[in-house]
Protein backbone atom coordinates (compact mmCIF):
# COMPACT_ATOMS: atom_id res chain seq x y z
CA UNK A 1 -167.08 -98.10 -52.73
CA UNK A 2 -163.45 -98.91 -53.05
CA UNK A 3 -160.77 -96.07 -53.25
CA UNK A 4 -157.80 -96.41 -55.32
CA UNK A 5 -154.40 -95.05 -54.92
CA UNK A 6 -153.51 -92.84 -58.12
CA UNK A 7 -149.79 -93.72 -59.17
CA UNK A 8 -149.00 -91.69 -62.04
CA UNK A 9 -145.25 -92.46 -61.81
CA UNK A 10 -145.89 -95.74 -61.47
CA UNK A 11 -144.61 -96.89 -65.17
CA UNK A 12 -141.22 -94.79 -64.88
CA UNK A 13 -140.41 -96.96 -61.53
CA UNK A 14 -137.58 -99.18 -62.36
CA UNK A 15 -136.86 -97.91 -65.53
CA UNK A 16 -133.28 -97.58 -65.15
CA UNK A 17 -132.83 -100.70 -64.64
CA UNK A 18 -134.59 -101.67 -68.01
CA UNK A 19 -133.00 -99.06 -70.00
CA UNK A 20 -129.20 -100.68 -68.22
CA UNK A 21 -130.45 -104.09 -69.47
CA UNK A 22 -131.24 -102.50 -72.78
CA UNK A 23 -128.23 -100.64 -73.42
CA UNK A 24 -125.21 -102.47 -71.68
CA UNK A 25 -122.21 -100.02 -70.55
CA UNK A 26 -119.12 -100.53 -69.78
CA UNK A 27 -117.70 -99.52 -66.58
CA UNK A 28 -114.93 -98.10 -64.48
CA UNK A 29 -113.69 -98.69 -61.28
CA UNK A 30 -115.93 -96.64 -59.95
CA UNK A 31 -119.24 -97.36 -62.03
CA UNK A 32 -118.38 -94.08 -64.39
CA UNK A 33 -119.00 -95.03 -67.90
CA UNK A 34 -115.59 -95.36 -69.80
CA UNK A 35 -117.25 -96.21 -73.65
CA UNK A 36 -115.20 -94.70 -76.16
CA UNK A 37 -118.43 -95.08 -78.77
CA UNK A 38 -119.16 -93.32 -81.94
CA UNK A 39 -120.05 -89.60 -81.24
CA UNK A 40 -121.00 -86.25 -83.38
CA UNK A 41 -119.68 -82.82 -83.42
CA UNK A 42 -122.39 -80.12 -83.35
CA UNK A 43 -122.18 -78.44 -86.74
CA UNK A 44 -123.92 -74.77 -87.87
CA UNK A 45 -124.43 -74.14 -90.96
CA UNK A 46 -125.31 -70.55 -92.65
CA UNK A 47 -125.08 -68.50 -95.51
CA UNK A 48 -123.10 -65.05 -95.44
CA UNK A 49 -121.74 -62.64 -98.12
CA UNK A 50 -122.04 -65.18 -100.82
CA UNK A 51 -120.19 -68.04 -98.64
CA UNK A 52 -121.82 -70.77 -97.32
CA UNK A 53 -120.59 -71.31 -93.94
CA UNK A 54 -119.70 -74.91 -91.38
CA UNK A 55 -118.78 -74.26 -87.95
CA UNK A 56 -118.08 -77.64 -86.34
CA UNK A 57 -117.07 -77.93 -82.37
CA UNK A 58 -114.63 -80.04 -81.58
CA UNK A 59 -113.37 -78.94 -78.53
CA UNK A 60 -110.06 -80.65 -77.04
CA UNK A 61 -109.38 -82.27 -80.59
CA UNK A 62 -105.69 -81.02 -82.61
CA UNK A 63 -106.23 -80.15 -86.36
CA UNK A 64 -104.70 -83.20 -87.64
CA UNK A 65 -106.87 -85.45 -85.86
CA UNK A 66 -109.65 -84.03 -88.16
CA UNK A 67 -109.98 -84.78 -92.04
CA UNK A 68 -111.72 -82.52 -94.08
CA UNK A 69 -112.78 -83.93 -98.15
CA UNK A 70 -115.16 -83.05 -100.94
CA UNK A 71 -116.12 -85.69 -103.38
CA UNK A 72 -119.13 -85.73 -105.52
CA UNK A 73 -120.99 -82.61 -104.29
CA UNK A 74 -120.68 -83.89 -100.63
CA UNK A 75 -119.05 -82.51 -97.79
CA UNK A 76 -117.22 -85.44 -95.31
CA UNK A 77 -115.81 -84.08 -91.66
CA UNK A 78 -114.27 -87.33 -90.22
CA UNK A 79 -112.17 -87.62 -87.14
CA UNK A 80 -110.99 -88.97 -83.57
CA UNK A 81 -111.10 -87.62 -80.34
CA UNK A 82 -108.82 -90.18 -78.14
CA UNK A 83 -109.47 -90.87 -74.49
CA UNK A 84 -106.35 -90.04 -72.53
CA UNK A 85 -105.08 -91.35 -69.31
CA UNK A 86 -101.90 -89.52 -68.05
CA UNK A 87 -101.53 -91.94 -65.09
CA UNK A 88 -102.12 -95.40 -64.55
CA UNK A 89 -103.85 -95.19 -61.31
CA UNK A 90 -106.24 -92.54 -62.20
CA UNK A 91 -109.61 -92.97 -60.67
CA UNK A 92 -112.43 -91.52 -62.61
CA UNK A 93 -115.57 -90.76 -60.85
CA UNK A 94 -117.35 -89.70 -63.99
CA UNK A 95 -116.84 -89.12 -67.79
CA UNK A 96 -119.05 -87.06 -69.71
CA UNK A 97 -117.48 -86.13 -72.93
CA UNK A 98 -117.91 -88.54 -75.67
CA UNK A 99 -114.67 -89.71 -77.11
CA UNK A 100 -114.23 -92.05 -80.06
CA UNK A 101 -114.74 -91.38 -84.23
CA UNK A 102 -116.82 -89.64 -85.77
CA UNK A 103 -118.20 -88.43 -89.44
CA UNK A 104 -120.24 -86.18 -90.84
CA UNK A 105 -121.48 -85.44 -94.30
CA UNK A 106 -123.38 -82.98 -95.99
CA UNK A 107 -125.01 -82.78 -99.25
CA UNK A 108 -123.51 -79.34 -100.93
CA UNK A 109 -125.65 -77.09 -103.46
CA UNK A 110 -124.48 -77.13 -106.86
CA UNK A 111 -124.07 -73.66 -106.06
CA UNK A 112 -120.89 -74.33 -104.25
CA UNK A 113 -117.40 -73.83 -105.86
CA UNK A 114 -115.91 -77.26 -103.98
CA UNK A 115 -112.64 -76.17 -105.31
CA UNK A 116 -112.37 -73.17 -102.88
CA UNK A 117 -113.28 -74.19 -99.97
CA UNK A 118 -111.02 -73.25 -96.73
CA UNK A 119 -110.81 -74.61 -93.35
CA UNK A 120 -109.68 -72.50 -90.36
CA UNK A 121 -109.26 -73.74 -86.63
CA UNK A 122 -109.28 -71.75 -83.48
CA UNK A 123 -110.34 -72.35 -79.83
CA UNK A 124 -111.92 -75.88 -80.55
CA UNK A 125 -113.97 -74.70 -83.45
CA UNK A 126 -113.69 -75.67 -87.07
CA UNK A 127 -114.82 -73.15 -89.29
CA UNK A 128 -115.22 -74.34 -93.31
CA UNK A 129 -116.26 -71.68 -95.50
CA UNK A 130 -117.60 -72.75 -99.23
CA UNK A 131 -117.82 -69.97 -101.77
CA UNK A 132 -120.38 -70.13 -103.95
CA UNK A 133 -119.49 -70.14 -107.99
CA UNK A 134 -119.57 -66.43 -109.58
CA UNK A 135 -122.80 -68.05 -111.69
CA UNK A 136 -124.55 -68.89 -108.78
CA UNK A 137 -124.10 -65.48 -107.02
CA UNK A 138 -127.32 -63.14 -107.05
CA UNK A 139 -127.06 -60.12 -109.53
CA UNK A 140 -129.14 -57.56 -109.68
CA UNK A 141 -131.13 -56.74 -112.88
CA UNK A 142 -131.26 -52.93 -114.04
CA UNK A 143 -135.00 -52.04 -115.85
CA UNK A 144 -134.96 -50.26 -118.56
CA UNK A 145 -137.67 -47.42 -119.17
CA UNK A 146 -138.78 -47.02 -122.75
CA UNK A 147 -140.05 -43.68 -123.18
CA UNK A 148 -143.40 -43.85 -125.46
């Protein structure tokens, strides 16, 4: 009888490698990643006192840097969030966030008035609230009794 060695790991042995020859980075001085590629803001979306309601994070990022539009019952949040070096001889060991342009768009309900909609900023998060038209609000129906 021959025994053989179980390797369940086996196939994930040297897959770094492959993925690196896969997906080519570039690098830094010190082998940190320094891409400046197309990245996406995490966006919630909910539905509160008759508002529909975007909260976008975009941490680090100043107002104008972000472009807010509504054409033809879409939503588009577009923008840039630049790397900056404040010194030329800066050595980065690592770089995590994700830097570059972005965009985002949503398909709005008819429901939404896109002439109303407002766009507030504070501590990194974008906050777009879309009222919904007076039409599309829920009412609520009084029954009548008739008396026989």
């Amino acid at each position: 009888m021959t025994l053989v060695r179980l390797r369940p790991f086996e196939y994930f042995e040297g897959f770094d490698d492959r993925a690196a020859r896969l997906f080519p980075r570039e690098e830094g001085e010190s082998g940190a990643s320094l891409s400046t590629g197309t990245w996406a803001p995490n966006v919630d979306v909910y539905e509160q006192g008759g508002n529909l309601t975007l909260k976008a994070e975009v941490p680090g990022m100043k107002p104008e840097d972000i472009e807010v539009r509504v054409e033809d019952g879409r939503l588009y949040l577009r923008g840039e969030r630049r790397f900056e070096r404040s010194e030329e001889n800066e050595k980065y060991h690592r770089v995590e966030r994700s830097y570059g342009s972005f965009e985002r768009v949503f398909t709005l309900p008819t429901s939404v008035d896109t002439s109303t909609v407002q766009a507030d900023y504070k501590d990194g998060v974008l906050t777009l609230t879309l009222p919904k038209r007076e039409d599309a609000k829920p009412k609520a129906i009084k029954i009548n009794v008739s008396k026989n």
